[in-house]
PDB file of N, CA and C in Angstrom:
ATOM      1  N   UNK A   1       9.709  -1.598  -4.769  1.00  0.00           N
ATOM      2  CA  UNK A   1       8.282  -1.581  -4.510  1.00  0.00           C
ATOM      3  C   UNK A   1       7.589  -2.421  -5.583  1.00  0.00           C
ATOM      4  N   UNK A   2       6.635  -3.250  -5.033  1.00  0.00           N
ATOM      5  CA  UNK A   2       5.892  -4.268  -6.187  1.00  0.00           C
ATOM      6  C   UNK A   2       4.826  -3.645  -6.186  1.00  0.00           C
ATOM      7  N   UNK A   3       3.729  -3.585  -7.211  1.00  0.00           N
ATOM      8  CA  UNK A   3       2.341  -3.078  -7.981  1.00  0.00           C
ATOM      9  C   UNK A   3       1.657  -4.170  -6.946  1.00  0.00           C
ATOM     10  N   UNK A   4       0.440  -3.497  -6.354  1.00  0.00           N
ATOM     11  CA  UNK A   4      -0.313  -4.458  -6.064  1.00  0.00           C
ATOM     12  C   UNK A   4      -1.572  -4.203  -6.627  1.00  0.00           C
ATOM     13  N   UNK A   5      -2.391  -3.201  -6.073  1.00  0.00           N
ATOM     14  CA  UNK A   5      -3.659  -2.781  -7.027  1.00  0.00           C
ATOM     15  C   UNK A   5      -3.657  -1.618  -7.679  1.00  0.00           C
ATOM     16  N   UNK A   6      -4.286  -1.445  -8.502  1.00  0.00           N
ATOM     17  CA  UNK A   6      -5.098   0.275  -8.705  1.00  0.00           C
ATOM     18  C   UNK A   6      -6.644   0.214  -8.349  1.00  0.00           C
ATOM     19  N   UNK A   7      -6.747   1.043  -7.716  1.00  0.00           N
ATOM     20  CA  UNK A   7      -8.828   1.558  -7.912  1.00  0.00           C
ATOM     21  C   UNK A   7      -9.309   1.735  -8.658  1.00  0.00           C
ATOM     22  N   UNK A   8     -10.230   1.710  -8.791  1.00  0.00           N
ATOM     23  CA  UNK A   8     -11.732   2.616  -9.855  1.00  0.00           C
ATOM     24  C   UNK A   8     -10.980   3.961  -9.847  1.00  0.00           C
ATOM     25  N   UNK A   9     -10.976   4.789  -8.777  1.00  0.00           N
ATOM     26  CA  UNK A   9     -10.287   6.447  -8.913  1.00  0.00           C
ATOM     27  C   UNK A   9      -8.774   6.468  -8.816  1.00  0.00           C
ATOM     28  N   UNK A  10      -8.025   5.640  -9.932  1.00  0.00           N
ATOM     29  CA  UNK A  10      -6.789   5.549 -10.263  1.00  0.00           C
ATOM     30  C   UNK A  10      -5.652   5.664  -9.284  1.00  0.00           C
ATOM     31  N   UNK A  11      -6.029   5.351  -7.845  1.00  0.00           N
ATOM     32  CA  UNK A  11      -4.933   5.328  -7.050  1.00  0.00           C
ATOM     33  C   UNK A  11      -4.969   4.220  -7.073  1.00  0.00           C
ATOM     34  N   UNK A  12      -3.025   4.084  -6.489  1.00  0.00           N
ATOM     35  CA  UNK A  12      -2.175   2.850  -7.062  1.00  0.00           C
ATOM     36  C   UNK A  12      -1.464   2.561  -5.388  1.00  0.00           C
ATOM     37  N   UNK A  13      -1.654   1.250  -5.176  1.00  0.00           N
ATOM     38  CA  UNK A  13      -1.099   0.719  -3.991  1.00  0.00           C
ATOM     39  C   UNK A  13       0.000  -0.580  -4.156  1.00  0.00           C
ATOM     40  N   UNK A  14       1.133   0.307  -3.725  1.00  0.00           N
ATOM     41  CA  UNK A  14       2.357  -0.499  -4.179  1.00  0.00           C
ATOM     42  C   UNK A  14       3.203  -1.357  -2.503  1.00  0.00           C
ATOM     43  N   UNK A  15       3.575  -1.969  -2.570  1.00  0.00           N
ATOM     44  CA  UNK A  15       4.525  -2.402  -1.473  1.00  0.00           C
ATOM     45  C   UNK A  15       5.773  -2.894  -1.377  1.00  0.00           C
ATOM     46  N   UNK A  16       6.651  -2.669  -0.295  1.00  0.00           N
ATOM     47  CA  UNK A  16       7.561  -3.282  -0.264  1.00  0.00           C
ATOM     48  C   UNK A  16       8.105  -4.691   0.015  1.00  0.00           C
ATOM     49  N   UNK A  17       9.528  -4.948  -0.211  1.00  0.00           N
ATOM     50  CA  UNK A  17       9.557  -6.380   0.942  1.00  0.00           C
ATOM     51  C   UNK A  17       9.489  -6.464   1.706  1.00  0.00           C
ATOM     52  N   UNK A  18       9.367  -7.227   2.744  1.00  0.00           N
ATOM     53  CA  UNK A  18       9.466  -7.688   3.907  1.00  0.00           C
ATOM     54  C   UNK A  18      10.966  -7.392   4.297  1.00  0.00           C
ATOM     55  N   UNK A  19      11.096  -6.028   5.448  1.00  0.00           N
ATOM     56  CA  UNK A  19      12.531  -6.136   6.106  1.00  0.00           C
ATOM     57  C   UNK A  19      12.705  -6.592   6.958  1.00  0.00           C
ATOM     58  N   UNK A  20      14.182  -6.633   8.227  1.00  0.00           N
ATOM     59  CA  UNK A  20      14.506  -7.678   8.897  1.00  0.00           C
ATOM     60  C   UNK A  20      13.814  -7.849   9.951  1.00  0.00           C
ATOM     61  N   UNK A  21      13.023  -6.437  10.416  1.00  0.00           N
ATOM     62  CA  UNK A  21      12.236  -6.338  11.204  1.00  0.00           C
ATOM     63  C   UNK A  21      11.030  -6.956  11.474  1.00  0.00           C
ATOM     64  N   UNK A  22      10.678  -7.521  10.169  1.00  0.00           N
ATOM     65  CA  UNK A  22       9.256  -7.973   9.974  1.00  0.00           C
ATOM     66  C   UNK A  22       8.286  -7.217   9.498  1.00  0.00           C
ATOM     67  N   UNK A  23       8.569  -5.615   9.036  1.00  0.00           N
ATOM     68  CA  UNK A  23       7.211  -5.188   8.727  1.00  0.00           C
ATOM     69  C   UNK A  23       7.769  -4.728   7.149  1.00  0.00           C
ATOM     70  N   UNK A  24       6.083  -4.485   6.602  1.00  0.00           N
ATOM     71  CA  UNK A  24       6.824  -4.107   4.960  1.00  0.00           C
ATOM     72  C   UNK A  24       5.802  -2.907   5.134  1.00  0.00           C
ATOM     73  N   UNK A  25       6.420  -1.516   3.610  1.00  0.00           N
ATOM     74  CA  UNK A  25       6.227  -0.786   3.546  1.00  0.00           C
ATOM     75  C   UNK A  25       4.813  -0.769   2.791  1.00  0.00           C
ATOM     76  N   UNK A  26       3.444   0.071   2.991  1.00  0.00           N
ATOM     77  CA  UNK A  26       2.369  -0.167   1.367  1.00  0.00           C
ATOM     78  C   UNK A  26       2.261   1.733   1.229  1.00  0.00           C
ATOM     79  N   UNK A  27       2.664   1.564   0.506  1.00  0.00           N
ATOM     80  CA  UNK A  27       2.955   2.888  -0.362  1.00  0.00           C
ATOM     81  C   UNK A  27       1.584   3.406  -1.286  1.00  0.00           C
ATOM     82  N   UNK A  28       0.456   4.445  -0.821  1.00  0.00           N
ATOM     83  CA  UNK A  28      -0.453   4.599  -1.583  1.00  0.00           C
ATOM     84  C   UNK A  28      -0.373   6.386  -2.406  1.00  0.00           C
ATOM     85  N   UNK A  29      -0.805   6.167  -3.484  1.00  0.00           N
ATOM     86  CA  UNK A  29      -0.660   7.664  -4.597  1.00  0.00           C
ATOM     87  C   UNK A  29      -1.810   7.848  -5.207  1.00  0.00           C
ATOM     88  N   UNK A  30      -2.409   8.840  -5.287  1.00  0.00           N
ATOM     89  CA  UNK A  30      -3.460   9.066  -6.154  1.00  0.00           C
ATOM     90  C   UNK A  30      -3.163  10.274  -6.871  1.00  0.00           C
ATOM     91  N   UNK A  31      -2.973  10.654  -7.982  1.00  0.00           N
ATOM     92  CA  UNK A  31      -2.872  11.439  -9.217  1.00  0.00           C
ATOM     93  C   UNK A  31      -4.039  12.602  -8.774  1.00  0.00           C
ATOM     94  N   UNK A  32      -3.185  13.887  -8.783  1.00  0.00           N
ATOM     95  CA  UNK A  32      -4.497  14.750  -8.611  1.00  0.00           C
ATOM     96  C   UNK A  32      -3.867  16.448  -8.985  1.00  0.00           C
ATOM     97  N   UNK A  33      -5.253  16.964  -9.835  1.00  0.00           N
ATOM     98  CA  UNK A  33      -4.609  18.000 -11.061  1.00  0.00           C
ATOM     99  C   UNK A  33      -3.819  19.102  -9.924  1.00  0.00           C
ATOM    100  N   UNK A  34      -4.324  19.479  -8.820  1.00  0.00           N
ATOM    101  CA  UNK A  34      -3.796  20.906  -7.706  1.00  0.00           C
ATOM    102  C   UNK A  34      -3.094  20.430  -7.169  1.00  0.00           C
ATOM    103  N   UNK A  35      -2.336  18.812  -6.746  1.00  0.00           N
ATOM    104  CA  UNK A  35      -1.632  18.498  -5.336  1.00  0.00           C
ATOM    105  C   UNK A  35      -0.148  17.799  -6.449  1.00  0.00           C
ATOM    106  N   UNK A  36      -0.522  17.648  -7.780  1.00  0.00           N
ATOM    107  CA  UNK A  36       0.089  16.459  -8.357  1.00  0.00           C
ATOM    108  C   UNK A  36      -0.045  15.025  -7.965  1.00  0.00           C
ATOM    109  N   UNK A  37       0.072  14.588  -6.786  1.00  0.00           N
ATOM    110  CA  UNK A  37       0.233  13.159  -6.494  1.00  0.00           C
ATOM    111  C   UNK A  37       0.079  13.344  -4.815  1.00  0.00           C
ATOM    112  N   UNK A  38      -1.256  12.775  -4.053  1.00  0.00           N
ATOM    113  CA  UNK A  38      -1.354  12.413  -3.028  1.00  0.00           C
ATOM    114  C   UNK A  38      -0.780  11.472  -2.046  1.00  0.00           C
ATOM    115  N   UNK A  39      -0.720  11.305  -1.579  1.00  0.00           N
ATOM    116  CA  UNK A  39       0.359   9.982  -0.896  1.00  0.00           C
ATOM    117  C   UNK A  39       0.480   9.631   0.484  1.00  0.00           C
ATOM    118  N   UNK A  40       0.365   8.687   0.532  1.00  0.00           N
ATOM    119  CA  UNK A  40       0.385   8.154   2.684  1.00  0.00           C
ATOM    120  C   UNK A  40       1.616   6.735   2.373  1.00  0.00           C
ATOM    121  N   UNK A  41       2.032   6.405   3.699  1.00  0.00           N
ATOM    122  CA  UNK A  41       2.463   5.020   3.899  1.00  0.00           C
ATOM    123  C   UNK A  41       1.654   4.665   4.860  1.00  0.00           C
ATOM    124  N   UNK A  42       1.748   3.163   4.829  1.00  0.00           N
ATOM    125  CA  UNK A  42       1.463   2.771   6.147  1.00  0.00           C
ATOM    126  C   UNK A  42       2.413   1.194   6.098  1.00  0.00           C
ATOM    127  N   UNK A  43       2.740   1.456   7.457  1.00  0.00           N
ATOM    128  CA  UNK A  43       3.503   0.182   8.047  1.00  0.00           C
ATOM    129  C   UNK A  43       2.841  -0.964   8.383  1.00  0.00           C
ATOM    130  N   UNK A  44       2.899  -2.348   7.865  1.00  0.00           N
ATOM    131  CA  UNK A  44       2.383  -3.660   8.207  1.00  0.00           C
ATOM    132  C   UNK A  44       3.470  -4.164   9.240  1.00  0.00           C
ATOM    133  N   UNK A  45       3.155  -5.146  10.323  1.00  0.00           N
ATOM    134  CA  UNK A  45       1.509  -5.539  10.492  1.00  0.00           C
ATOM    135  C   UNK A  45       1.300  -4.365  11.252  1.00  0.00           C
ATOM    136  N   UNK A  46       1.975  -3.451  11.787  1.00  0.00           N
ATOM    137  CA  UNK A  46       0.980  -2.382  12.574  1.00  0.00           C
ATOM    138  C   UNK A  46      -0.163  -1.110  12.493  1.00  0.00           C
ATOM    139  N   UNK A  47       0.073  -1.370  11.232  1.00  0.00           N
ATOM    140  CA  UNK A  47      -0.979  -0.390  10.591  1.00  0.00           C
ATOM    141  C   UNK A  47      -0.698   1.316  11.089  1.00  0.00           C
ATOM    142  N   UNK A  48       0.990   1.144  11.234  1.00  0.00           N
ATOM    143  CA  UNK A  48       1.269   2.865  11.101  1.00  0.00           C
ATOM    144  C   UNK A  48       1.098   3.524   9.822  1.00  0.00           C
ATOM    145  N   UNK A  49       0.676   5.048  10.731  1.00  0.00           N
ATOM    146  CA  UNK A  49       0.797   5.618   8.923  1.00  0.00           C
ATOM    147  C   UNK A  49       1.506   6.849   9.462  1.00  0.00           C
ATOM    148  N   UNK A  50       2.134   7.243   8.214  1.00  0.00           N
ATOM    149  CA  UNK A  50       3.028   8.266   8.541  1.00  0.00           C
ATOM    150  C   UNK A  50       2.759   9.269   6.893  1.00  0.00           C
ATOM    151  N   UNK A  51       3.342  10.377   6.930  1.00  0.00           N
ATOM    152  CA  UNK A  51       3.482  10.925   5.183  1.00  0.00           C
ATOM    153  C   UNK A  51       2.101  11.207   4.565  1.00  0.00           C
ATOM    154  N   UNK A  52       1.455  11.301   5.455  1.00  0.00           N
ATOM    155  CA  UNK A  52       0.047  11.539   4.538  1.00  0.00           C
ATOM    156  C   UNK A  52       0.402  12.711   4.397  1.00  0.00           C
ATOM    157  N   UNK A  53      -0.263  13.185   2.752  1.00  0.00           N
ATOM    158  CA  UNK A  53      -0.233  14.507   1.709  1.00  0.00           C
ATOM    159  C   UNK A  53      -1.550  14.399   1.367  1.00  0.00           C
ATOM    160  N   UNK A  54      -2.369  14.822   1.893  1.00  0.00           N
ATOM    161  CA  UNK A  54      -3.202  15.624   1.189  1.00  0.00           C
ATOM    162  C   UNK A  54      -4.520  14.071   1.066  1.00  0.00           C
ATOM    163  N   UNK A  55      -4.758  13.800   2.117  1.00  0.00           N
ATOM    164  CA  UNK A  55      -5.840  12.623   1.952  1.00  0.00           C
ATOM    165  C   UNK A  55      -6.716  12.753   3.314  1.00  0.00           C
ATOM    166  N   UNK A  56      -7.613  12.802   2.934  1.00  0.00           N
ATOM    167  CA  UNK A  56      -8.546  12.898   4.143  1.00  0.00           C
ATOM    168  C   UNK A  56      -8.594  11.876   5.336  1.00  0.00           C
ATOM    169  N   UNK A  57      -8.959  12.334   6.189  1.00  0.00           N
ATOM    170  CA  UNK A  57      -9.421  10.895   7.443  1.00  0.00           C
ATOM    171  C   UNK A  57      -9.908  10.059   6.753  1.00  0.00           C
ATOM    172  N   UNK A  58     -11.247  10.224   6.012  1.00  0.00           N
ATOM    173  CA  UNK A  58     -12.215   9.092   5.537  1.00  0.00           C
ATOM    174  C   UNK A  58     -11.229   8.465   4.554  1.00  0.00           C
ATOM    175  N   UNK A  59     -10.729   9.180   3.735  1.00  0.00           N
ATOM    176  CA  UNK A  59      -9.999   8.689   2.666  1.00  0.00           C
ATOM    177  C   UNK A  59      -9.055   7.543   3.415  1.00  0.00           C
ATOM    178  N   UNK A  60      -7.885   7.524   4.451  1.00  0.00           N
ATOM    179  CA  UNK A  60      -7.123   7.027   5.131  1.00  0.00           C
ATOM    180  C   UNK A  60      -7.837   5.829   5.933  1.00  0.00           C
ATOM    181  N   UNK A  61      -8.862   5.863   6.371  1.00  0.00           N
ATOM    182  CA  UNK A  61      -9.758   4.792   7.022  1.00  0.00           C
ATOM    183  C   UNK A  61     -10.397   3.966   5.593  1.00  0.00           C
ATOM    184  N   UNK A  62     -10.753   4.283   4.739  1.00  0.00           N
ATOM    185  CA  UNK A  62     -11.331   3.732   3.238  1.00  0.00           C
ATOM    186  C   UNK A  62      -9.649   2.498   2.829  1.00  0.00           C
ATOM    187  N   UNK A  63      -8.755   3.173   2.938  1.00  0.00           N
ATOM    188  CA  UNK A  63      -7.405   2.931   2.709  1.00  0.00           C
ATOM    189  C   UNK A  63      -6.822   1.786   3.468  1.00  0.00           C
ATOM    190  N   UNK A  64      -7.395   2.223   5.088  1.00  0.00           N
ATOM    191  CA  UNK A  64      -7.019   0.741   6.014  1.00  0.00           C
ATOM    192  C   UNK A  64      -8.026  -0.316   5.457  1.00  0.00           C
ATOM    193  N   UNK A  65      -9.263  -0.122   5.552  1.00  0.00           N
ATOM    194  CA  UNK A  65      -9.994  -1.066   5.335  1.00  0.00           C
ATOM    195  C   UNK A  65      -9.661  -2.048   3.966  1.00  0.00           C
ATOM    196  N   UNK A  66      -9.140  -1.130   3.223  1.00  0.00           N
ATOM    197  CA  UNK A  66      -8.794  -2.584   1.837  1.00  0.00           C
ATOM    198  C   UNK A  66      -7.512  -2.987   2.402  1.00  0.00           C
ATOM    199  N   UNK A  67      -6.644  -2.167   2.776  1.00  0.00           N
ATOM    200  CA  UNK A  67      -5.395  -3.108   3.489  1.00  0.00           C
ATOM    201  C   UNK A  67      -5.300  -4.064   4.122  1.00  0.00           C
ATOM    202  N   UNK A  68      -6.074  -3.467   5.261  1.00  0.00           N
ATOM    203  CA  UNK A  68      -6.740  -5.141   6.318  1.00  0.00           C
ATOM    204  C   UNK A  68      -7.213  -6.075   5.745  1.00  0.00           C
ATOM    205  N   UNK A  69      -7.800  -5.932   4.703  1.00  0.00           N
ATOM    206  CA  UNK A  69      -8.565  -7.181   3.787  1.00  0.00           C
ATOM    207  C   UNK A  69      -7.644  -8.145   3.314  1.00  0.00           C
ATOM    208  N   UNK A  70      -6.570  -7.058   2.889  1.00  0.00           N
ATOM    209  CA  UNK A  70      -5.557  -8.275   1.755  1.00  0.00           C
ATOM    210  C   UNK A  70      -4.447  -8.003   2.539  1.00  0.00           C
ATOM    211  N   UNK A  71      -4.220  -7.511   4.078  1.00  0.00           N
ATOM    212  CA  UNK A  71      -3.092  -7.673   4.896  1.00  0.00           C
ATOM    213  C   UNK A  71      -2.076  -9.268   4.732  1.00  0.00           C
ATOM    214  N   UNK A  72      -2.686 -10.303   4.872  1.00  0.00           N
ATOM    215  CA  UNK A  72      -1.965 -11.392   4.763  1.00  0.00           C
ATOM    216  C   UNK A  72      -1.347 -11.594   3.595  1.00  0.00           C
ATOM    217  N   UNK A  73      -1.820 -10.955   2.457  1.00  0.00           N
ATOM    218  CA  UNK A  73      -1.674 -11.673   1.282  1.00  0.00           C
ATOM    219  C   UNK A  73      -0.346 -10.689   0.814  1.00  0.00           C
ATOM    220  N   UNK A  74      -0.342  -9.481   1.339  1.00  0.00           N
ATOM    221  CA  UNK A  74       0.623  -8.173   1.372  1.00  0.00           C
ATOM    222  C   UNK A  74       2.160  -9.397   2.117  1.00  0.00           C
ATOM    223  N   UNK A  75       1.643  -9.601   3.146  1.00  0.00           N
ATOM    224  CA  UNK A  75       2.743 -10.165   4.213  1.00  0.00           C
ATOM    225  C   UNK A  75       3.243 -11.068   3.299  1.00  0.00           C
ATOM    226  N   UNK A  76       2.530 -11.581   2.943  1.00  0.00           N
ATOM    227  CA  UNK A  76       3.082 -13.259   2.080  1.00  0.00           C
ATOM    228  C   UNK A  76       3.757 -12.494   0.729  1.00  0.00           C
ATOM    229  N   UNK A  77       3.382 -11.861  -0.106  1.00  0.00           N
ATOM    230  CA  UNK A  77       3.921 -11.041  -1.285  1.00  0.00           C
ATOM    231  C   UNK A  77       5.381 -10.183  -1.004  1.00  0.00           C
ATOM    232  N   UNK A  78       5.300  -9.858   0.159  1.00  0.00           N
ATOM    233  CA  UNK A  78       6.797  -9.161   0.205  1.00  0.00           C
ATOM    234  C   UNK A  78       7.518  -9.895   0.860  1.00  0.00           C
ATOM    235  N   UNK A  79       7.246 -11.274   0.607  1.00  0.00           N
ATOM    236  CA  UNK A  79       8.183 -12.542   1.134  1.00  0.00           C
ATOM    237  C   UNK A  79       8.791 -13.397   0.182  1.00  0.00           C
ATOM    238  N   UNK A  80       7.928 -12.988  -1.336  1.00  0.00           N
ATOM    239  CA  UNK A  80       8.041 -13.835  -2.247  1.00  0.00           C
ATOM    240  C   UNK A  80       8.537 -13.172  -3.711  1.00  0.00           C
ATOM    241  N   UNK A  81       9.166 -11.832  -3.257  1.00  0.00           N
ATOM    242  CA  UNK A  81       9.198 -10.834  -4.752  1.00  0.00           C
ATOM    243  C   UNK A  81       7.859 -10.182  -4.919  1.00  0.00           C
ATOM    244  N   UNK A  82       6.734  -9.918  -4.412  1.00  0.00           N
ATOM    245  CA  UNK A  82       6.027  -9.566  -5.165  1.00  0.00           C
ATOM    246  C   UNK A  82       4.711 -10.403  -5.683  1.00  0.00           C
ATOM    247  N   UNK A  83       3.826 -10.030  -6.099  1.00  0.00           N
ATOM    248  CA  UNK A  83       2.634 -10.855  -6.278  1.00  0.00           C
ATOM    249  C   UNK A  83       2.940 -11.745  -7.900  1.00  0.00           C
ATOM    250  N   UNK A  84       3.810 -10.797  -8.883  1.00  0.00           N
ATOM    251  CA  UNK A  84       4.037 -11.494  -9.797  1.00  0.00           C
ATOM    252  C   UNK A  84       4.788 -13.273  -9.364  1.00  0.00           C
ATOM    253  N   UNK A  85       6.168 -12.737  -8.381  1.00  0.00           N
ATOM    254  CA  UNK A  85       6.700 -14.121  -8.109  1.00  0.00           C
ATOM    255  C   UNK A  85       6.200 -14.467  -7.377  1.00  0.00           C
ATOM    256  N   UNK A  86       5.076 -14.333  -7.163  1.00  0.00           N
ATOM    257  CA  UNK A  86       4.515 -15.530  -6.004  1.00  0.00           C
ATOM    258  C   UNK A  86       3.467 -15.944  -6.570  1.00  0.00           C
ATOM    259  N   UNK A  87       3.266 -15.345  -7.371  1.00  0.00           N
ATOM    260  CA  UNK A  87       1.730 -16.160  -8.712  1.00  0.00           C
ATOM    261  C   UNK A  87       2.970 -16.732  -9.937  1.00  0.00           C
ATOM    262  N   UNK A  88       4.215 -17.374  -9.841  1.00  0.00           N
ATOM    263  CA  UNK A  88       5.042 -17.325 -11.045  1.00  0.00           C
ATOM    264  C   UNK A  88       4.719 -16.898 -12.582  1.00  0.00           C
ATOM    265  N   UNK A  89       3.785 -15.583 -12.414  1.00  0.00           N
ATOM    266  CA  UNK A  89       3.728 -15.140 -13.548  1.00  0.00           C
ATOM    267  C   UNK A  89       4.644 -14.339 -14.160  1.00  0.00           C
TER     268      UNK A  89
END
């Protein structure tokens, strides 16, 4: 799983590579004192989600909407290692 962002409210959105299938995994967690660690997936490009713990609708729709934003750039990153190897930083 490669780091892609964190939020303002310290959840962290990580992803996978690209498998043979074509879709990659984005793995989201938010730190929280009663649940320990919140958590959803969702599948690119179809925008499944599966594994949600403890995150609201709004929260999960808040969640697509930055995904969809940087969907391409997700696709292209788990094609390339990661945003580090694909920025060769």
């Amino acid at each position: 799983m490669y780091p892609l962002m964190t939020l303002d409210d310290e959840t962290e959105i990580v992803h996978s590579d690209m498998n043979d299938g074509g879709t990659v995994k984005v793995y989201i967690e938010k730190p929280d004192e009663k649940y320990g660690f919140r958590h959803a997936t969702c599948w690119l490009p179809g925008y499944i989600w599966e594994d949600i713990y403890h995150f609201s609708e709004s929260d999960i729709k808040r969640y697509e909407e930055i995904i969809k934003s940087i969907a391409h750039l997700i696709l292209e990153f788990s094609q390339e290692g990661g945003f580090e190897n694909a920025s060769n930083l």
